[in-house]
Protein backbone atom coordinates (compact mmCIF):
# COMPACT_ATOMS: atom_id res chain seq x y z
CA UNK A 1 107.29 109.18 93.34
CA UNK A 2 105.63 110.16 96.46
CA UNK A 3 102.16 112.20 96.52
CA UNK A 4 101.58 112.08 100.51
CA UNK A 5 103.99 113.20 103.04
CA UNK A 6 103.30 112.41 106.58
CA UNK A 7 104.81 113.69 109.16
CA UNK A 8 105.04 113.44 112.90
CA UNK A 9 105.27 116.48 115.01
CA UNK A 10 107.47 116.87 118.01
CA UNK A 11 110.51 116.35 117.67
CA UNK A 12 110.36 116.12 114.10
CA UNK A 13 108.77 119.91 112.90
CA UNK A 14 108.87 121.24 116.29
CA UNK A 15 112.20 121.29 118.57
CA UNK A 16 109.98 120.93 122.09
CA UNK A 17 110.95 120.61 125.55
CA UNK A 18 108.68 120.26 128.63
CA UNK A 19 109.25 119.58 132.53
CA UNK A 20 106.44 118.28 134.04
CA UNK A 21 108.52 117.34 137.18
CA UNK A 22 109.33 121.02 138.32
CA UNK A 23 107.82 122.35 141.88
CA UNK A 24 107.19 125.78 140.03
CA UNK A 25 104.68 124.01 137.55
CA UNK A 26 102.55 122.48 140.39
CA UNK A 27 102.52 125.51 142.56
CA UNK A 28 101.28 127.40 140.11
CA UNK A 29 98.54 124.81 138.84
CA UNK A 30 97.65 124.80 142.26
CA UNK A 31 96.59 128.30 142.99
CA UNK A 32 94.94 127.91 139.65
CA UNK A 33 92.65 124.90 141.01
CA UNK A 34 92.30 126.73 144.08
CA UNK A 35 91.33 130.10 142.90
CA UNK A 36 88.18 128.18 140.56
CA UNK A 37 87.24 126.74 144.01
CA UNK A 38 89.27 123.60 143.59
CA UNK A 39 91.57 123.65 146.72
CA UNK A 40 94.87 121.58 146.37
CA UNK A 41 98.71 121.99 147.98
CA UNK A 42 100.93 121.52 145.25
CA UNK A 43 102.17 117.85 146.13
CA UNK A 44 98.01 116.77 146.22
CA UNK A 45 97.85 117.97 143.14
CA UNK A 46 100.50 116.58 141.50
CA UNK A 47 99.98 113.53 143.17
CA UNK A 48 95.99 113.37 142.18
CA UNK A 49 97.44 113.61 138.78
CA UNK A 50 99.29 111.07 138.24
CA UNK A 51 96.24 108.70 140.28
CA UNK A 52 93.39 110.45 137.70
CA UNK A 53 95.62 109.28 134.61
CA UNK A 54 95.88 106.23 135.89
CA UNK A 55 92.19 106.02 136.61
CA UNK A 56 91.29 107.35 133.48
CA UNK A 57 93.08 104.64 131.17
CA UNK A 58 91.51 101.88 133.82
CA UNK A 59 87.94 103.07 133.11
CA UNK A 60 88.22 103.68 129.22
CA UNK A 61 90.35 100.70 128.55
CA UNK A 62 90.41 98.25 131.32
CA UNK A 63 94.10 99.25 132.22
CA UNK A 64 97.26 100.78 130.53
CA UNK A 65 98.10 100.21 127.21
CA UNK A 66 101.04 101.18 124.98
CA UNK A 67 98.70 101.38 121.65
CA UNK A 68 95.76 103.57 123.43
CA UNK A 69 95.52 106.93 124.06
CA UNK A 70 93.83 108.93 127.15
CA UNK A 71 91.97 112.26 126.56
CA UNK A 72 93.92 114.58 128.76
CA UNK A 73 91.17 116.98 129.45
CA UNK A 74 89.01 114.19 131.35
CA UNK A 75 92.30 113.87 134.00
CA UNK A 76 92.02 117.43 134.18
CA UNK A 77 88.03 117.57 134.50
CA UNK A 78 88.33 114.97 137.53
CA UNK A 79 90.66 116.28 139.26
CA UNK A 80 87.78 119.40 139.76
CA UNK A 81 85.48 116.83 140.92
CA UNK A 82 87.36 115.37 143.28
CA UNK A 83 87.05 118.42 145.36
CA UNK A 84 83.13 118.87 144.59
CA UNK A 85 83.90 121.59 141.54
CA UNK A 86 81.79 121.13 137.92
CA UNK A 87 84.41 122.04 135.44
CA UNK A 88 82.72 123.67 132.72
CA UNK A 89 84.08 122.64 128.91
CA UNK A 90 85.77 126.52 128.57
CA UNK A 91 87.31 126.11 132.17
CA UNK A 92 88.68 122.71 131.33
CA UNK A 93 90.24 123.72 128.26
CA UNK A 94 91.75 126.70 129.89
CA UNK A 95 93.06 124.56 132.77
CA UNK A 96 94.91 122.15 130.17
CA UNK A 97 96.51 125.21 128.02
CA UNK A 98 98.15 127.11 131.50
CA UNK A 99 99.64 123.52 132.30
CA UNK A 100 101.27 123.16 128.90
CA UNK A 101 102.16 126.39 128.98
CA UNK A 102 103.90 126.09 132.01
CA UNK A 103 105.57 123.16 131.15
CA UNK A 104 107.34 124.68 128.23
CA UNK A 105 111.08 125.06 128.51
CA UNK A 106 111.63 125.13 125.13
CA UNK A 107 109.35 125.19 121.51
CA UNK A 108 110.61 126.43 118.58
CA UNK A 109 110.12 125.39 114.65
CA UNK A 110 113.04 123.59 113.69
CA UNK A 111 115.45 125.41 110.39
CA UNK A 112 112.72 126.26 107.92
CA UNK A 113 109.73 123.56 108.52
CA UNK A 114 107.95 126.19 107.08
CA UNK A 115 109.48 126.47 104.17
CA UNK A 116 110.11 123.01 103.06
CA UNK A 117 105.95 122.45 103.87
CA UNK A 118 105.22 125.62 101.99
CA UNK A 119 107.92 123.77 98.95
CA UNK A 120 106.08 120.36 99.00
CA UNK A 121 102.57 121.96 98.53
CA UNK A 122 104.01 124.08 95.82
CA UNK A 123 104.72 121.12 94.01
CA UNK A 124 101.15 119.31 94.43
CA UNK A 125 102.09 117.10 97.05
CA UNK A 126 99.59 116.30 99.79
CA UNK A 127 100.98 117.41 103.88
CA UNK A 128 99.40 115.10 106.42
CA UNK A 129 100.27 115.26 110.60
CA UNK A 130 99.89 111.94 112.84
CA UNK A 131 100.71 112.64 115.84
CA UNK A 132 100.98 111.26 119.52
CA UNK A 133 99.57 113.94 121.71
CA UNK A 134 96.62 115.74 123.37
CA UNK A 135 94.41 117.82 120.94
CA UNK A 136 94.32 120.17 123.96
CA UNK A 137 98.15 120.62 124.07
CA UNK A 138 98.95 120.46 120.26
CA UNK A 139 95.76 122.56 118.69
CA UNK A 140 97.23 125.82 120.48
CA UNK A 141 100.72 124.88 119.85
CA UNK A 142 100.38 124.43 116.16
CA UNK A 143 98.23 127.58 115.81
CA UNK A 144 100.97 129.58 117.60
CA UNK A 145 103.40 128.11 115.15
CA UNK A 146 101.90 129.03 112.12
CA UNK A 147 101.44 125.05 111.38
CA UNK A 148 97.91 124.55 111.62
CA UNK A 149 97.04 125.73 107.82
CA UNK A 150 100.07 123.92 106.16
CA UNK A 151 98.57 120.17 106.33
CA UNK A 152 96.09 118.68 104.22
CA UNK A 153 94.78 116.63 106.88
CA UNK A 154 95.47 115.78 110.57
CA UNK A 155 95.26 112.92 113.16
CA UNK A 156 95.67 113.52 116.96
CA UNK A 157 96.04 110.30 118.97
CA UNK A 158 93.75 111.87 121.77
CA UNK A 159 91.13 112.18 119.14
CA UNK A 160 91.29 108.86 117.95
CA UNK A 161 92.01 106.91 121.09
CA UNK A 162 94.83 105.13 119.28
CA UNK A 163 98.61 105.56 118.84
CA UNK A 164 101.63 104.53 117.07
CA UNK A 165 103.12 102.64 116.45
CA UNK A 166 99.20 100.94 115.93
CA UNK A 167 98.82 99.83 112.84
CA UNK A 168 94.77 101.08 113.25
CA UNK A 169 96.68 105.01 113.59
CA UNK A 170 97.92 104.69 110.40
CA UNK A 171 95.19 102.99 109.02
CA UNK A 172 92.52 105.73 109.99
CA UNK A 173 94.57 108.03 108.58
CA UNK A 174 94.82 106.35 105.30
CA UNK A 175 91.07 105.50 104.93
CA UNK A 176 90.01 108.97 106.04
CA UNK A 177 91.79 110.76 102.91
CA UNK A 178 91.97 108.21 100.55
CA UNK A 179 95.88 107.68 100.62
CA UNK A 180 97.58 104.91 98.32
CA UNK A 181 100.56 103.01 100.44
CA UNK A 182 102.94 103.24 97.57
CA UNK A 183 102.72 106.82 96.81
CA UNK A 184 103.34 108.06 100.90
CA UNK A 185 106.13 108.30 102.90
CA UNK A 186 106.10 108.85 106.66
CA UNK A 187 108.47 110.91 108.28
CA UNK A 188 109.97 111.06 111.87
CA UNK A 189 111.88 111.18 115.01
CA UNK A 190 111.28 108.27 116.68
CA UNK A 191 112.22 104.51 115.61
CA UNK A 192 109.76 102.90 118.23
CA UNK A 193 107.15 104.73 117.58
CA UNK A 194 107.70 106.49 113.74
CA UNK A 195 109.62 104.11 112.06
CA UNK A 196 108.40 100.84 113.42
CA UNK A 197 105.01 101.71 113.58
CA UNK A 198 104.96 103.10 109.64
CA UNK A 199 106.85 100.05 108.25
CA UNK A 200 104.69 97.69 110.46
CA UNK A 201 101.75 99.06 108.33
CA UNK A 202 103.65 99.07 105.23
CA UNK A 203 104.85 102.21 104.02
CA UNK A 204 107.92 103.84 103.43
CA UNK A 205 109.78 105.79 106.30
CA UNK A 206 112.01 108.41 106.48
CA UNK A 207 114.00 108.64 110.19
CA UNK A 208 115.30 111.85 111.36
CA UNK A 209 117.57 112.14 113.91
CA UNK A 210 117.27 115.76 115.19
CA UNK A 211 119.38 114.55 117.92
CA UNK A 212 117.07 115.53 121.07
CA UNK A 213 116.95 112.63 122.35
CA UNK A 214 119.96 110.57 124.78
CA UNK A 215 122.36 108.68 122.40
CA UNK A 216 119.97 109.31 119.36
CA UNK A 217 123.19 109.62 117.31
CA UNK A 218 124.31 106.12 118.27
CA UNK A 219 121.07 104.23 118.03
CA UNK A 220 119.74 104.65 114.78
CA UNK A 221 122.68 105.70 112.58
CA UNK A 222 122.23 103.10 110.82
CA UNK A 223 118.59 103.80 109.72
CA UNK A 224 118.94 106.52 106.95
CA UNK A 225 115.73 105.41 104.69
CA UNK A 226 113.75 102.41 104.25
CA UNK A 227 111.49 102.37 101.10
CA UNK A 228 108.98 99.41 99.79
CA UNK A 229 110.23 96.47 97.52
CA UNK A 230 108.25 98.44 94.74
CA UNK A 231 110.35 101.41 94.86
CA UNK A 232 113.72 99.69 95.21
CA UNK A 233 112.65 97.79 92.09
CA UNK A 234 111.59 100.97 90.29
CA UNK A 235 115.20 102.98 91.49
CA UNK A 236 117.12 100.17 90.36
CA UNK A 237 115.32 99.97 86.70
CA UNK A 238 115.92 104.24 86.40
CA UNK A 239 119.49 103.73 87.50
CA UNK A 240 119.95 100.89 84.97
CA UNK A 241 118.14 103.05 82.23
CA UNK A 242 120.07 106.09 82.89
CA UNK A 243 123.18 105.39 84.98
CA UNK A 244 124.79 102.27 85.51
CA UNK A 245 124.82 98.52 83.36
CA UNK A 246 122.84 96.03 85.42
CA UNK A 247 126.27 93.56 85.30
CA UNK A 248 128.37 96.80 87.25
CA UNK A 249 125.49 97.29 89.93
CA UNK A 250 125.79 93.32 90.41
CA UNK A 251 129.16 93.19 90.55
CA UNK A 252 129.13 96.46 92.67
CA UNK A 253 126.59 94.55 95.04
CA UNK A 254 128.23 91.00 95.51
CA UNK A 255 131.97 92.95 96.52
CA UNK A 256 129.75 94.92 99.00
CA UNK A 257 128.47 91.48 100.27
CA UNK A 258 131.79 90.67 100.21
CA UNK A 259 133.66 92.96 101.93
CA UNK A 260 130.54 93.28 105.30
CA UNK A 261 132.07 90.38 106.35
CA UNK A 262 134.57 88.15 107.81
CA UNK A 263 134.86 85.22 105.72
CA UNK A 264 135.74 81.75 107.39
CA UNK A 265 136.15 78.54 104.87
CA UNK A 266 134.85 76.78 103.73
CA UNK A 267 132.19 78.60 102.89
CA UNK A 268 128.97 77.48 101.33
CA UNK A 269 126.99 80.14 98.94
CA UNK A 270 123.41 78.87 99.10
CA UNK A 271 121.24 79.81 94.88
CA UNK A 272 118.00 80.44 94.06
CA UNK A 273 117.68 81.45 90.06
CA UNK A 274 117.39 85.21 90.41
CA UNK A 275 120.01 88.34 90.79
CA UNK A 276 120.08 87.42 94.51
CA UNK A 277 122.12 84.14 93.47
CA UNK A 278 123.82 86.27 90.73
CA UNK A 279 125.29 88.56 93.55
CA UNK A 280 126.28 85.15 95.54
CA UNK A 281 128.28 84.37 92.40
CA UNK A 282 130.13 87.44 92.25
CA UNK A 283 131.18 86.40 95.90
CA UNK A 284 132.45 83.15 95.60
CA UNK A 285 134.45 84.57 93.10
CA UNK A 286 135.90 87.10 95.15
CA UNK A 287 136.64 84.56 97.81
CA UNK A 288 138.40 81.71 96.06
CA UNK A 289 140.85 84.49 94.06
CA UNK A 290 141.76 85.28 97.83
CA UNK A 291 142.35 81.86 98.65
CA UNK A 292 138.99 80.98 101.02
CA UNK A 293 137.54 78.07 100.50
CA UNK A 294 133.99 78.19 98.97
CA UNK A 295 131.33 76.26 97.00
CA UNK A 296 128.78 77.32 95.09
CA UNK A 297 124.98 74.96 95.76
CA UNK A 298 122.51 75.35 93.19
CA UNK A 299 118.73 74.74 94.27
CA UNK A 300 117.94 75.41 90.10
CA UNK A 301 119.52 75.37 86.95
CA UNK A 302 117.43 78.56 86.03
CA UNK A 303 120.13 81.41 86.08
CA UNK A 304 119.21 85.38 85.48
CA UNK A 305 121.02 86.60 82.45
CA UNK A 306 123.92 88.55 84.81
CA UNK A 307 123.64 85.94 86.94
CA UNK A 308 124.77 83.57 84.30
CA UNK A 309 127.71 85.71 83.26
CA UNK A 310 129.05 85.67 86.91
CA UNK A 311 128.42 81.67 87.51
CA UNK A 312 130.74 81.05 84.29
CA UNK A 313 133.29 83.39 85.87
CA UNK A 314 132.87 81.84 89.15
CA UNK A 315 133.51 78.13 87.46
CA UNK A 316 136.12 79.36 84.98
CA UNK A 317 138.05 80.61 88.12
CA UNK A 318 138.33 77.21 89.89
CA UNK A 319 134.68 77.65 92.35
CA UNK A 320 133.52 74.41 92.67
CA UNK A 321 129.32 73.61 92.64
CA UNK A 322 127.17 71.12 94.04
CA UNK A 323 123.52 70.49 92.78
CA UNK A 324 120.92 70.74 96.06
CA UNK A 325 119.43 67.27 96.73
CA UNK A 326 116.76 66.25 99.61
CA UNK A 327 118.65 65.93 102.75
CA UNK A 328 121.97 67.48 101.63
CA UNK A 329 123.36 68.52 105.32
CA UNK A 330 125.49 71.99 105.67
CA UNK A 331 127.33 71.17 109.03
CA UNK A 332 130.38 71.45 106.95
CA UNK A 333 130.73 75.26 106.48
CA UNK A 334 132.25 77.30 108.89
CA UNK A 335 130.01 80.71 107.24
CA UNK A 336 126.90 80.15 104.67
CA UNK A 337 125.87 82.69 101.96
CA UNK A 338 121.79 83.04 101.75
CA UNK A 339 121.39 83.91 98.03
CA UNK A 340 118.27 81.92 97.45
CA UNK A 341 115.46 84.68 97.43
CA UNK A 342 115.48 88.21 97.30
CA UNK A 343 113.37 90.80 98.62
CA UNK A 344 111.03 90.76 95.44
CA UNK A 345 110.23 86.82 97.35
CA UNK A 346 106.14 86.42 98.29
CA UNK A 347 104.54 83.27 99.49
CA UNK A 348 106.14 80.53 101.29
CA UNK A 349 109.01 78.15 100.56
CA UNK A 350 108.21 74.93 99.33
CA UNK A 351 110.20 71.75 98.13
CA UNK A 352 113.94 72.19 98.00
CA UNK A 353 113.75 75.44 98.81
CA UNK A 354 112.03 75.08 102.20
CA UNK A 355 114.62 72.37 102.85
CA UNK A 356 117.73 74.38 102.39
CA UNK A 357 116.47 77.36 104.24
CA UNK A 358 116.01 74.87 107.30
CA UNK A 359 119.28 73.29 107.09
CA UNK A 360 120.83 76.25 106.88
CA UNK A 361 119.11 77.24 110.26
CA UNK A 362 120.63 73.78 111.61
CA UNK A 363 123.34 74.29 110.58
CA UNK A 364 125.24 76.26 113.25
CA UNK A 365 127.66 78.11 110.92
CA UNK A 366 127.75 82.19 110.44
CA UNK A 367 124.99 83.07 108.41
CA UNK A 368 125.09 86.02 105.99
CA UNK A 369 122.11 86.91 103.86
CA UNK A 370 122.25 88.88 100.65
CA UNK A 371 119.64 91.65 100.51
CA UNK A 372 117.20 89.74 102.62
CA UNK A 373 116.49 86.85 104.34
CA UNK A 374 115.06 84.05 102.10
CA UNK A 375 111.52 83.59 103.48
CA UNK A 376 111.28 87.29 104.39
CA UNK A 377 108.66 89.41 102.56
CA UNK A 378 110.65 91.76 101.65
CA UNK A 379 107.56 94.79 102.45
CA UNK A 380 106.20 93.31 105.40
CA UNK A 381 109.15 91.18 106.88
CA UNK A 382 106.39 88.58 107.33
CA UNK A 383 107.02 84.59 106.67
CA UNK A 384 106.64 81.32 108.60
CA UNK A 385 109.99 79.93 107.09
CA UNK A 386 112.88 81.96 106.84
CA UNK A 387 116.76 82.15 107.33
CA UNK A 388 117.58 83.27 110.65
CA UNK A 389 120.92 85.18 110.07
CA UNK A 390 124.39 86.32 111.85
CA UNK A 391 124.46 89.48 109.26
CA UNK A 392 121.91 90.55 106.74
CA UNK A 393 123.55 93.11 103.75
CA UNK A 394 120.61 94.89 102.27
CA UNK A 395 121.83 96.67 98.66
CA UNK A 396 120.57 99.80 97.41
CA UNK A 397 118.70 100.91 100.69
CA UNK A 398 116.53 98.93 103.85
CA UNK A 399 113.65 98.01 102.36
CA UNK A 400 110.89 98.06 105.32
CA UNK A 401 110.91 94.04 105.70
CA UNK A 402 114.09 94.90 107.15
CA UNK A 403 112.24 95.80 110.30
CA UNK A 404 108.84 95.02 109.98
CA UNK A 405 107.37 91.56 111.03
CA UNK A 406 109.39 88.58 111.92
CA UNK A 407 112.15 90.85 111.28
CA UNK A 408 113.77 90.82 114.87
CA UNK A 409 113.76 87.38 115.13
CA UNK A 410 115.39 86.70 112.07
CA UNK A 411 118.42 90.00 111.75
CA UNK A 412 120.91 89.72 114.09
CA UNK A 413 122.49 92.56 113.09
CA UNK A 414 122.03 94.02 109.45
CA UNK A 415 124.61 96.77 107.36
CA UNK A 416 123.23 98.79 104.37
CA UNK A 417 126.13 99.06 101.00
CA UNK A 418 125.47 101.67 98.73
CA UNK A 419 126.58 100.59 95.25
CA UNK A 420 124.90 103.90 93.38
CA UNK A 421 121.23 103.13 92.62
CA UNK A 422 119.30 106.40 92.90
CA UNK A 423 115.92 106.04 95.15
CA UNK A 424 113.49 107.55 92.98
């Protein structure tokens, strides 16, 4: 069960629109700047702007970079010195807060932040913000929210000269409070930045699409929940224990397999020893009583106790099965199965293993993995040899290796079957 709860900001507690385009926002900074002596037209300033951020990311950090983050009140600061003005500290902060303010268009709590914050601390659990944004900006804006005492702890990018998705964000958040991985969960708007950045450093994510952003709906529909190997293991021992025989949720999880995809014989299902291959059984099952061709190859004779009871109903139903040997060749399948590890896998491939994973990569058929991609670390997404796939199922929910690591390079496109464990 979770203790921590992290959560980005905008966009994820706080519905926000700005325009830092309009006319009306730079006229008005303008006769500010001019009235404290500073004296700009409203296209200088806007245009010095834009040159002092620049500037400023050149000086601190040799140039523009997507994991660093500027301190907004310096841009402001120079652009007083530019025209021969010392900003004082109180004059610079007061400067920043009338531009946000201007910029506003829109900021609002979205439906009852402040009471699901208010129910997580009433139940011991720990509130933590990590956010991308200006201390000067957000400081004000949570205060005016009634945000500011609901968190436990918080981490503004500006502060830290760091960002997400950086791992180091997450990182200094972790080691300032003493958080374990495996009992937080980070929560946000943003895949990039949210998503990416807290599976990239290992924990689970929550994504949620508050829909204020273009085509939000259609980009990351698919990404409900990812959780860590750990808890998928845990969810699918309570569901066992209280809910479901282990043989159903196999069964349940190889006709999911079975029915993502478009099945061209013959067909070659690809086993390792574990529930992964027992799943693969379940589908060559399904596909021979609907008259595809299919074979079953073994890499082991070692066979998980369900996984046992769906290779003898495999057999007894006419699948045929092949024993792996050192340069068996799978050119002959027009679509492959990858049941040889699942995402419980750590280390690398060796042996036969290693082998089968690269000629299945050589092989130039349609490549469906079950769960995971052998190789794939199924928390990290790391590996050095892996199965690249056409289609990736994942069973029960993404686990982060989904998009974490070598991911991209190995998911073409991946689907998510629900066959009733409960995430716990």
């Amino acid at each position: 069960m979770y203790r921590n709860y992290i959560f980005d900001l905008y966009g994820t507690l706080v519905d926000i629109k700005t325009n830092e385009k309009k006319a009306y926002l730079w006229k008005k900074m303008a006769m500010f700047y001019s009235l404290n002596g500073a004296l700009y037209s409203w296209d200088e300033l806007k245009r010095g702007y834009e040159a002092a951020i620049a500037e400023e990311y050149e000086e601190e950090n040799g140039g523009y970079d997507p994991f660093y983050e500027i301190e907004i009140r310096n841009v402001f600061k120079k652009l007083y010195v530019k025209k021969g003005i010392e900003s004082s500290d109180e004059l610079t902060e007061a400067t920043a807060v009338l531009f946000r303010t201007i910029s506003h268009e829109r900021i609002k709590l979205f439906c009852d932040v402040t009471g699901m914050l208010d129910g997580l601390k009433a139940k011991g659990k720990k509130v933590y913000l990590l956010s991308n944004a200006q201390e000067a900006f957000t400081m004000p804006e949570i205060k005016y929210l009634g945000l500011y005492d609901k968190f436990d702890g918080i981490l503004i990018s500006s502060n830290e000269r760091v960002k997400k998705p950086s791992p180091e964000y997450f990182k200094r958040l972790f080691d300032r409070y003493g958080l374990d991985p495996k009992e937080s969960v980070y929560i946000g708007n943003d895949y990039h930045d949210d998503i990416k950045g807290a599976l990239g450093f290992g924990i689970d994510a929550v994504f949620v699409n508050n829909y204020i952003y273009p085509d939000s709906g259609n980009r990351y529909k698919d990404i409900l929940k990812c959780v860590s190997v750990d808890t998928m293991r845990k969810s699918d021992s309570w569901t066992i224990s209280n809910l479901s025989d282990s043989k159903s949720l196999m069964y349940r999880a190889g006709a999911g397999i079975y029915e993502s995809s478009s099945w061209n014989g013959p067909v070659g299902i690809v086993c390792g020893k574990g529930n992964n291959a027992g799943d693969g059984f379940v589908v060559a099952d399904l596909l021979k009583q609907n008259g595809i061709s299919c074979e079953i190859i073994l890499l082991t004779d070692e066979f998980s106790a369900d996984g046992k009871y769906y290779y003898d109903r495999a057999v007894a139903g006419g699948v045929k099965t092949v024993k792996y040997e050192s340069g068996t060749k799978f050119d002959k399948y027009e679509s492959i199965l990858d049941c040889i590890f699942g995402t419980g896998f750590k280390g690398e491939p060796a042996g036969s293993y290693k082998e089968a994973i690269e000629e299945i990569n050589k092989s130039g058929a349609y490549v469906v993995s079950a769960d995971i991609n052998s190789g794939l670390n199924g928390d990290t997404g790391q590996g050095s040899c892996y199965v690249v796939s056409d289609l990736t199922v994942s069973i029960g929910s993404y686990k982060t290796g989904h998009f974490a690591g070598k991911a991209k390079e190995a998911i073409k496109n991946r689907v998510n079957i629900d066959i009733g464990i409960v995430i716990i």
